[in-house]
Protein backbone atom coordinates (compact mmCIF):
# COMPACT_ATOMS: atom_id res chain seq x y z
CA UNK A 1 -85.63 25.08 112.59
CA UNK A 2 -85.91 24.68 116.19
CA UNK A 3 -82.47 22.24 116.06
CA UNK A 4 -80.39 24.57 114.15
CA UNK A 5 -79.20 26.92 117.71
CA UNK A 6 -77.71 23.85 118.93
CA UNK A 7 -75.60 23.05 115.79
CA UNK A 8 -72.82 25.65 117.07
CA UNK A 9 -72.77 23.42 120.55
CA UNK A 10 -72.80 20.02 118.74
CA UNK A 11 -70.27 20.93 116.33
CA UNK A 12 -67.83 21.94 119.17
CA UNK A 13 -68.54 18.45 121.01
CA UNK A 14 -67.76 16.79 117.84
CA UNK A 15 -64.54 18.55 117.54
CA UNK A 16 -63.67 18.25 121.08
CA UNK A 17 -64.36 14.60 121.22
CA UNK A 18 -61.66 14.34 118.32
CA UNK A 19 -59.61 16.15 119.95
CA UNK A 20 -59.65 14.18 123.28
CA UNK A 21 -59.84 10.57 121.31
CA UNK A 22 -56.94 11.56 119.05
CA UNK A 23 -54.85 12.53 121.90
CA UNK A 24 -53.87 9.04 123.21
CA UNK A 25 -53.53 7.70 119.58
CA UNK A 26 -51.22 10.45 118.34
CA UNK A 27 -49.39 9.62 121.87
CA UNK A 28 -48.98 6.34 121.40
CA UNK A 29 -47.90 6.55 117.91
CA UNK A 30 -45.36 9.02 118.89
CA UNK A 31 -44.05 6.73 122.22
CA UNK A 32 -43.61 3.81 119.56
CA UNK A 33 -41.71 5.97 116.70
CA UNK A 34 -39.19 7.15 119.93
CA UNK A 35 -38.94 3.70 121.10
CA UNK A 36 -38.13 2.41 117.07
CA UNK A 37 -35.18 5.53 117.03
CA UNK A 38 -34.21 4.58 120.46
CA UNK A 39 -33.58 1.40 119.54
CA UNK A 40 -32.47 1.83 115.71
CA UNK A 41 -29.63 4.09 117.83
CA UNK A 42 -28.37 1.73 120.54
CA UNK A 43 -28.09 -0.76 118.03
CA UNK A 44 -25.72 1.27 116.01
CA UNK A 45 -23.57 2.06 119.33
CA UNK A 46 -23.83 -1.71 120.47
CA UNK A 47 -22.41 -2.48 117.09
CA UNK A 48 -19.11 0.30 117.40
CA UNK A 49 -18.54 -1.19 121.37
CA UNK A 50 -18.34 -4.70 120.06
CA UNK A 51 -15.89 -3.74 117.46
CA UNK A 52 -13.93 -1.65 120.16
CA UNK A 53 -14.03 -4.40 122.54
CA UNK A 54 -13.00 -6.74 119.91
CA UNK A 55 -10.05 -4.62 118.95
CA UNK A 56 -8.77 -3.97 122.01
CA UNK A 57 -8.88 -7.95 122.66
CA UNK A 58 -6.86 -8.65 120.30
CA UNK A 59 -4.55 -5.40 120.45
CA UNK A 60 -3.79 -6.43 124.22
CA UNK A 61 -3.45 -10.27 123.59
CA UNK A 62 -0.76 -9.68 120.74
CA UNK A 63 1.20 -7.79 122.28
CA UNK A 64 2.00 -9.93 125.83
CA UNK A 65 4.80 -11.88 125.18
CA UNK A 66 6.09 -14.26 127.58
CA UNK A 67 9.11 -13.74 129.49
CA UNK A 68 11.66 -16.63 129.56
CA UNK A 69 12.68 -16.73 133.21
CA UNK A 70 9.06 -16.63 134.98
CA UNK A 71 6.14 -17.27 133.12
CA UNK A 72 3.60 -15.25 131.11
CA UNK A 73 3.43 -11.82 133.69
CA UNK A 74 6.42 -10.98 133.67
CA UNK A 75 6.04 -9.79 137.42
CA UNK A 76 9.74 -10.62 138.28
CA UNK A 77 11.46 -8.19 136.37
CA UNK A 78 9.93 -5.86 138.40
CA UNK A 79 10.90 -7.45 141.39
CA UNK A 80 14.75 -8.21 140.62
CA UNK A 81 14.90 -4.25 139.31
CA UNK A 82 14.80 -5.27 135.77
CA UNK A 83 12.20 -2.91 133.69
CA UNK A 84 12.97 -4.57 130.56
């Protein structure tokens, strides 16, 4: 009977152990679920740039025609006054 006034004291070091040893494993469970949306999100963005990129490739490389009296720029129609 003698044992029984600690039980209020070893029940609260039980708890407080859990609480300090579930701590880092409820952290790192939560760094790792942020790290898998983190990456589950660039992934999605990565995915609309490389279509953008892509598009804009090919919207910019149709649409250059060459001119017929200097080349691929076109630079001299700017320089003889010509805009066209």
């Amino acid at each position: 009977m003698k044992n029984r006034k600690n039980l209020p004291v070893i029940g609260l070091s039980i708890f407080a152990c859990a609480v300090c040893c579930a701590a880092p494993i409820l952290g790192s469970v939560f760094g790792v679920a942020v790290l898998t949306w983190l990456s589950y999100w660039t992934n999605s963005v990565a995915v609309v740039f490389i279509g953008l990129v892509v598009f804009v490739f090919i919207l910019r490389n149709t649409r250059k025609v060459p001119c017929a009296t200097c080349g691929s720029d076109c630079d001299c129609k700017l320089e003889n006054g010509n805009a066209d």
